[in-house]
C-alpha atoms as a PDB file:
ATOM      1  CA  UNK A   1     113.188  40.926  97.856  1.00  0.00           C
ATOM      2  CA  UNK A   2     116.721  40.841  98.869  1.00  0.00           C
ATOM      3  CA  UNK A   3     118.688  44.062  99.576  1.00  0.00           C
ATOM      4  CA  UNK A   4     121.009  43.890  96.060  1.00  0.00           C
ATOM      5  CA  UNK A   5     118.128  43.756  93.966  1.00  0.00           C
ATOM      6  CA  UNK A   6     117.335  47.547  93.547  1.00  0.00           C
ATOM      7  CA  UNK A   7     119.178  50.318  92.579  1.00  0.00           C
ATOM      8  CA  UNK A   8     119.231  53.092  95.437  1.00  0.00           C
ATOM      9  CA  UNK A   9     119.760  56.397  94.064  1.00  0.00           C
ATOM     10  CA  UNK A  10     122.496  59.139  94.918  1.00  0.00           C
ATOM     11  CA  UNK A  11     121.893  62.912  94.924  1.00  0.00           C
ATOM     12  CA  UNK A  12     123.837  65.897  95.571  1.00  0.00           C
ATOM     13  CA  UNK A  13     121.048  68.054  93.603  1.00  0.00           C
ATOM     14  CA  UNK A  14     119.393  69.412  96.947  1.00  0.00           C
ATOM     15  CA  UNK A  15     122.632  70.541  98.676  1.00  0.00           C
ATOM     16  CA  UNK A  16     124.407  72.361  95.244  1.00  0.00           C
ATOM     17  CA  UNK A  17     121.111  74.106  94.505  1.00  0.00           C
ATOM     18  CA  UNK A  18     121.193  75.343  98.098  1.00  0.00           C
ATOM     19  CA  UNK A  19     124.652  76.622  97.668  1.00  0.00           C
ATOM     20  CA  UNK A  20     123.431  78.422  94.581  1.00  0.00           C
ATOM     21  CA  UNK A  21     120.985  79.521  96.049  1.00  0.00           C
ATOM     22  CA  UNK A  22     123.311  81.630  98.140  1.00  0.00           C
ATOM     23  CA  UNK A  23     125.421  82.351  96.348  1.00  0.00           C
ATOM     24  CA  UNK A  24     122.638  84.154  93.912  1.00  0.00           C
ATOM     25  CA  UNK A  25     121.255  85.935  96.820  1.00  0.00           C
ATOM     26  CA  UNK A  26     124.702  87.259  98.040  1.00  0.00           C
ATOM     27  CA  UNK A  27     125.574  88.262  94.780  1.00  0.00           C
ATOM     28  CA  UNK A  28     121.583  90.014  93.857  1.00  0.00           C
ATOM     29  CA  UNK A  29     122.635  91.710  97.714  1.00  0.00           C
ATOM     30  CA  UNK A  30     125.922  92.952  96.416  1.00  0.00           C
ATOM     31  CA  UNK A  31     124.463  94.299  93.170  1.00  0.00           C
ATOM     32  CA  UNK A  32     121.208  95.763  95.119  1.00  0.00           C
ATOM     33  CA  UNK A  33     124.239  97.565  97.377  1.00  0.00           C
ATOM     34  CA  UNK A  34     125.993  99.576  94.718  1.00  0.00           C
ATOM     35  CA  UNK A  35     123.072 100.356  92.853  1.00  0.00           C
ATOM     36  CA  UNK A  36     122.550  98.180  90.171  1.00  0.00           C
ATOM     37  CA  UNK A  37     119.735  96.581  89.079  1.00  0.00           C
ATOM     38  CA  UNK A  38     120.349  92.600  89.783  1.00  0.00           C
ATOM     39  CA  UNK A  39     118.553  91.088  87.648  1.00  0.00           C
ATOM     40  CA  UNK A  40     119.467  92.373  84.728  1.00  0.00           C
ATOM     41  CA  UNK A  41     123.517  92.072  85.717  1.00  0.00           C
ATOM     42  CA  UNK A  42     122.666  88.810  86.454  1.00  0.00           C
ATOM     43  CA  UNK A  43     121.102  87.946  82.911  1.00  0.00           C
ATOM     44  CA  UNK A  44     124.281  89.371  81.367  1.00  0.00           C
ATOM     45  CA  UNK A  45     126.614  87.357  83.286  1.00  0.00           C
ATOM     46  CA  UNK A  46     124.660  84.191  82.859  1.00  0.00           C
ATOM     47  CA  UNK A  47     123.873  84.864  78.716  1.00  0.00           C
ATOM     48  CA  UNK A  48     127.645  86.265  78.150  1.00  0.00           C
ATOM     49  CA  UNK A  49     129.741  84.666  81.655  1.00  0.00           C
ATOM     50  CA  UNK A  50     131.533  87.952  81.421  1.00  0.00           C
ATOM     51  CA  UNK A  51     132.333  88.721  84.842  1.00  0.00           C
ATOM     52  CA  UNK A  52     132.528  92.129  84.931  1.00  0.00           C
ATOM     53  CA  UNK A  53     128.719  92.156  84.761  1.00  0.00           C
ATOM     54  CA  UNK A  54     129.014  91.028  88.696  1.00  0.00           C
ATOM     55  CA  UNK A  55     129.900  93.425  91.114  1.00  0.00           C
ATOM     56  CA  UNK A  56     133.540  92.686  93.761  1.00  0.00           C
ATOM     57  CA  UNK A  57     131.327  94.400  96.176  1.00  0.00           C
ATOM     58  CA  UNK A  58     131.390  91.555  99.083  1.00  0.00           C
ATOM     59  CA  UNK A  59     133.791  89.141  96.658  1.00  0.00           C
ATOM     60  CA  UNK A  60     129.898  88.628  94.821  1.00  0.00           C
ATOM     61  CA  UNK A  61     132.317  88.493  90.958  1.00  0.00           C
ATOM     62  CA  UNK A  62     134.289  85.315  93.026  1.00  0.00           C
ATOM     63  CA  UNK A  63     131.567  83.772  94.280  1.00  0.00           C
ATOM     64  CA  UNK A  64     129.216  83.473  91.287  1.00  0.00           C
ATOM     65  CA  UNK A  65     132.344  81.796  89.433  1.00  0.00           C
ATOM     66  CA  UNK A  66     131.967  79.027  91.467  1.00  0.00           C
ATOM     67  CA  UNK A  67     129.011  78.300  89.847  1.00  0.00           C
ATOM     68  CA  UNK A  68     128.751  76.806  86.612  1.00  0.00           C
ATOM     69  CA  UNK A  69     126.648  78.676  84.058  1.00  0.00           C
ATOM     70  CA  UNK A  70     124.816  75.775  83.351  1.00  0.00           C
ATOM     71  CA  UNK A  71     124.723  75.267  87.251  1.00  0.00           C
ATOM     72  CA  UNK A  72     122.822  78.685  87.762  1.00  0.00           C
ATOM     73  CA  UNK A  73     120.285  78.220  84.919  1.00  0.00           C
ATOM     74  CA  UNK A  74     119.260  74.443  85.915  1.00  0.00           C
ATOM     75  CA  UNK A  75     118.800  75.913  89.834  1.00  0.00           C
ATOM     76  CA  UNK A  76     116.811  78.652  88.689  1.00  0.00           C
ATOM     77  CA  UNK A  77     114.810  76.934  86.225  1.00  0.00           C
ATOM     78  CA  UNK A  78     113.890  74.130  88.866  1.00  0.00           C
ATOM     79  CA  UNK A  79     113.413  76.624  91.578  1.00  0.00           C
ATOM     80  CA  UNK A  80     110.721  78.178  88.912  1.00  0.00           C
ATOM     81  CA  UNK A  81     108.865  74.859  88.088  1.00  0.00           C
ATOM     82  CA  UNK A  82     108.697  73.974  91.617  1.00  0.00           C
ATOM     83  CA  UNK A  83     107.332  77.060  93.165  1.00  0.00           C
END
């Protein structure tokens, strides 16, 4: 089989769900920090993308805006069906 007869396949998938990844935990930090529960701030940002759900405690309302809202659910829901 020559070399140009199959398609080789292209992913930045692994490295943007790592950078979610962090960017969830430093935000679920920042929330933890001034007292609120995370998870539930979280949900409301992802279900409304109202930022004022998120926290400027350690820049988390900046950071989670770099993030797509379709981003954060795809991470999370293949994070969940892989674990």
């Amino acid at each position: 089989m020559e070399e140009m007869d199959f398609t080789r396949k292209f992913s930045l998938g692994d490295q943007r769900d790592r950078e979610i990844k962090a960017i969830l935990t430093t935000v679920y930090q920042a929330l933890q920090e001034k007292g609120y529960n995370p998870i539930n701030q979280i949900v409301g940002y992802i279900l409304s993308e109202d930022p004022t759900y998120i926290t400027n405690h350690n820049n988390a309302r900046a950071l989670i805006r770099k993030a797509d809202r379709d981003e954060l659910l795809q991470t999370l829901v293949r994070y969940y069906l892989t674990h």
